[in-house]
Protein backbone atom coordinates (compact mmCIF):
# COMPACT_ATOMS: atom_id res chain seq x y z
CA UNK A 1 -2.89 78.45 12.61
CA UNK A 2 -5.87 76.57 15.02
CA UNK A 3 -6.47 74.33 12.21
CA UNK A 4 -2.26 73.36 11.70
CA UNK A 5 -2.36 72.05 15.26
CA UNK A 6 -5.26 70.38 15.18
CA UNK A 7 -4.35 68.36 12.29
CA UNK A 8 -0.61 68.15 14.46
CA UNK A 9 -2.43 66.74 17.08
CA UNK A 10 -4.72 64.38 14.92
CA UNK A 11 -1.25 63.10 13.82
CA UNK A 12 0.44 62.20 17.21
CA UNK A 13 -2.67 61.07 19.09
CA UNK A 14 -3.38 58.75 16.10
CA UNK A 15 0.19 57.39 16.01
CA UNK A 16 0.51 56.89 19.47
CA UNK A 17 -2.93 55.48 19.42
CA UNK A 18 -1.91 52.56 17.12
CA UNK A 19 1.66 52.21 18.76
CA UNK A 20 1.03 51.87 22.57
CA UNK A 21 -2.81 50.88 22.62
CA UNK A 22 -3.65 48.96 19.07
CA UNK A 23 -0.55 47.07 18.42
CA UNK A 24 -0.38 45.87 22.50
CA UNK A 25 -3.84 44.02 22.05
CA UNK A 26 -2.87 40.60 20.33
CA UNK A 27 -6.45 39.75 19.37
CA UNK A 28 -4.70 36.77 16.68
CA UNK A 29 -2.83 36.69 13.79
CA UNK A 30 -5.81 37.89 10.96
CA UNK A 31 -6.82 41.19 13.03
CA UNK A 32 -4.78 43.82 12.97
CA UNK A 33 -6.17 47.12 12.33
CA UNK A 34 -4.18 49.85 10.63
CA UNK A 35 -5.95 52.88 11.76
CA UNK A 36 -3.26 55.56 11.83
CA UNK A 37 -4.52 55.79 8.32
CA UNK A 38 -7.49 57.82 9.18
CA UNK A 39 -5.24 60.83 9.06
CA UNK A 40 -4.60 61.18 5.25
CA UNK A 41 -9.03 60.32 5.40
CA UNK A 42 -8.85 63.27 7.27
CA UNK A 43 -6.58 65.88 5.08
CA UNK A 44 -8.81 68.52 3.77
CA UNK A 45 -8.72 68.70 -0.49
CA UNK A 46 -7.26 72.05 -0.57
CA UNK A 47 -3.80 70.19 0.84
CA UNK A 48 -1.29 69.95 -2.06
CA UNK A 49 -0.43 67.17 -3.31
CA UNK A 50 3.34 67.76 -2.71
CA UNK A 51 2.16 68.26 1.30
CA UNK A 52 0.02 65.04 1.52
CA UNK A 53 2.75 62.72 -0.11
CA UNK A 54 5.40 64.13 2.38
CA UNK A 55 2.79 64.00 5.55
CA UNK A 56 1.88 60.22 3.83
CA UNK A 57 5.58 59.30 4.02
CA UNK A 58 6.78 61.04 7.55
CA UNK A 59 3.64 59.25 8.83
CA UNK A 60 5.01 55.77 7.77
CA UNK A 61 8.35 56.74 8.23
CA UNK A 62 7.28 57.38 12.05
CA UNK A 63 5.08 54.22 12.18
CA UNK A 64 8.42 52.15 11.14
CA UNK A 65 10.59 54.42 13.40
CA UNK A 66 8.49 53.42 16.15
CA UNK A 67 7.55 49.73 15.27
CA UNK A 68 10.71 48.60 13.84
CA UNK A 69 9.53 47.84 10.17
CA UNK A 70 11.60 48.49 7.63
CA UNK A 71 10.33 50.75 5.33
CA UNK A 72 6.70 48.50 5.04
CA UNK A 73 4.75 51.58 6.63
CA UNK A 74 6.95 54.29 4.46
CA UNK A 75 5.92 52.38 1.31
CA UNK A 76 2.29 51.68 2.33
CA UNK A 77 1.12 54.81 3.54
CA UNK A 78 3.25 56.75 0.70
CA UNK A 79 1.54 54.75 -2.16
CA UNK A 80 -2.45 55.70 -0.26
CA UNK A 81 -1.23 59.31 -0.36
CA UNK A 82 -0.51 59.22 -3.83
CA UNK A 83 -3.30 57.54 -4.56
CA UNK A 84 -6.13 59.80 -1.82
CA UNK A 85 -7.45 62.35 -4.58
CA UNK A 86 -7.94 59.90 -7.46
CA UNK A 87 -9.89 56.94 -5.09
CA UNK A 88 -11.79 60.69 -3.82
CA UNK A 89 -12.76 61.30 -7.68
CA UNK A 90 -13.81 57.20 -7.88
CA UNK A 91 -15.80 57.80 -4.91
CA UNK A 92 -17.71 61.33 -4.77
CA UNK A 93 -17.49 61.88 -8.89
CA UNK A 94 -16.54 65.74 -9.90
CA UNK A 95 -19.03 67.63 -7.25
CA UNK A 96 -16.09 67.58 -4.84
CA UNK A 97 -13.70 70.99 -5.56
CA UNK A 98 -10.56 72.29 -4.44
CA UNK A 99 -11.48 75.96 -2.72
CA UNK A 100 -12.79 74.48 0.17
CA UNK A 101 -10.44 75.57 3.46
CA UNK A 102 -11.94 72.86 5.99
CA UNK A 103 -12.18 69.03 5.14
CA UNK A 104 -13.73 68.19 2.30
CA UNK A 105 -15.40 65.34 3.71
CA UNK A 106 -18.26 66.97 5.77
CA UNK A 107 -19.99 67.62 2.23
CA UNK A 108 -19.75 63.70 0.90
CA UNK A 109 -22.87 61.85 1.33
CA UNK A 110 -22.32 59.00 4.05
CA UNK A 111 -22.30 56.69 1.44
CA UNK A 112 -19.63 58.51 -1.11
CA UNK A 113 -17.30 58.73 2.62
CA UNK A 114 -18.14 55.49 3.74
CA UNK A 115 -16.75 54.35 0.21
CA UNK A 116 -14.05 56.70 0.23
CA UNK A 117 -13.13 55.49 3.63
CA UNK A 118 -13.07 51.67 2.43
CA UNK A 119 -11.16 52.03 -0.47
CA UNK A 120 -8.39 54.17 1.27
CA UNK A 121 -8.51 51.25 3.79
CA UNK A 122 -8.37 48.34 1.22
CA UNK A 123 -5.53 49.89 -0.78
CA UNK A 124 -3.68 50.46 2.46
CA UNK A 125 -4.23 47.23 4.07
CA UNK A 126 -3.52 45.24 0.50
CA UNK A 127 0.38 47.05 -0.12
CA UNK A 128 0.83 46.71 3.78
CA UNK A 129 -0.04 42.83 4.36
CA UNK A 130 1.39 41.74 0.97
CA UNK A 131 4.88 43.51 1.37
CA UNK A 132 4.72 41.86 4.63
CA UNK A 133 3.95 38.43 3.50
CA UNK A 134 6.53 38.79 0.21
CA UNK A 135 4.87 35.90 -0.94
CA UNK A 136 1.55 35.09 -2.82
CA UNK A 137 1.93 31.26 -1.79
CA UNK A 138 -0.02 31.62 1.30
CA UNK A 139 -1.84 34.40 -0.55
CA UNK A 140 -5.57 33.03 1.09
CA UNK A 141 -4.49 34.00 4.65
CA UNK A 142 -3.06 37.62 3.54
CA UNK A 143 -6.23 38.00 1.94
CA UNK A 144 -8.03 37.39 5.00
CA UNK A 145 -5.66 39.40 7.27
CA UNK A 146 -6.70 42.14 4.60
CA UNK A 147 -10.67 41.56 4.88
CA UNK A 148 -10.68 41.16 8.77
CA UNK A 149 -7.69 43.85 9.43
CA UNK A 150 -9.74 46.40 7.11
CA UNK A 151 -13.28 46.30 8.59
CA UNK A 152 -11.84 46.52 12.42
CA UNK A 153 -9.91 49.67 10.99
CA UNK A 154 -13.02 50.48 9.12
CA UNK A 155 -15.19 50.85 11.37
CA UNK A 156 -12.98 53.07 14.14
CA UNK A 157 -11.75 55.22 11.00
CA UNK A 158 -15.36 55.85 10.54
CA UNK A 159 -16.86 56.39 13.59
CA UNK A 160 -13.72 58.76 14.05
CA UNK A 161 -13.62 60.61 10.73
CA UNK A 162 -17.85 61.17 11.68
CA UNK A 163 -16.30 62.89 15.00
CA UNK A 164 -13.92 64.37 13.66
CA UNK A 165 -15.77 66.63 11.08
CA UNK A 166 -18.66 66.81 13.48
CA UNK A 167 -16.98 68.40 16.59
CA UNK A 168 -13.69 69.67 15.85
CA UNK A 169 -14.91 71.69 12.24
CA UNK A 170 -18.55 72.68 13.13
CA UNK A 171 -17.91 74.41 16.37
């Protein structure tokens, strides 16, 4: 039960992170870091697949709730959670299994998660910044938005995931 709250609570401090403090700071057009993301990062492996597609979509279906999107979050998110435990297998190979009851994550190298955490990033970024542009003739600045919106989610999704596992899970 301690470990279904503190994955509840993972999920409203991170979306009220990126609503009220992340989305306020205009730091220009190109930076705009996503990092609401870090909580399907986050999902331990023994989470069914079933569960992290419906936790992928209510979390995008909050973040457009909340923002005013419509459905760009829902379709973002949703295609990452779909898409967690086969960029996991890309990243760590087959020593990664299923019986494991806390994350995952704490036995990845810090390269396989740092990898892991990039690609779950990129794919994220990519379907959320092209559905927004709807358009591949200005295709040079999305791809930028992408590049410069990933790494400033990158690097607070790592240094959080890293805090995350460390203090919450190895108490």
């Amino acid at each position: 039960m301690h470990r279904y709250l503190t994955y509840a609570g993972v999920f409203i401090g991170l979306v009220l992170v990126q609503i009220f403090l992340i989305d306020n700071i205009s730091l220009g057009i190109y930076f705009h870091p996503l990092i609401y993301i870090a909580f399907l990062i986050i999902l331990p492996l023994d989470t069914k697949p079933v569960w992290v597609l419906l936790l992928s979509a209510l979390l995008g279906l909050i973040m457009d709730s909340m923002t005013g999107m419509s459905g760009l979050n829902v379709i973002a998110t949703t295609a990452t959670g779909f898409m967690r435990s086969t960029l996991l297998g890309i990243t760590s190979g087959h020593n990664t299994s299923t019986d494991d009851t806390i994350p995952s994550l704490y036995r990845l190298t810090e390269k396989n998660l740092a990898w892991f955490i990039a690609l779950v990033i990129l794919l994220h970024s990519s379907l959320y910044f092209l559905l927004e542009a709807l358009s591949l003739h200005h295709i040079f600045h999305t791809m930028l938005r992408v590049i410069l919106s990933g790494a400033g989610a990158g690097v607070f999704v790592w240094f959080f995931v890293k805090l995350f596992i460390e203090k919450i899970f190895n108490k």
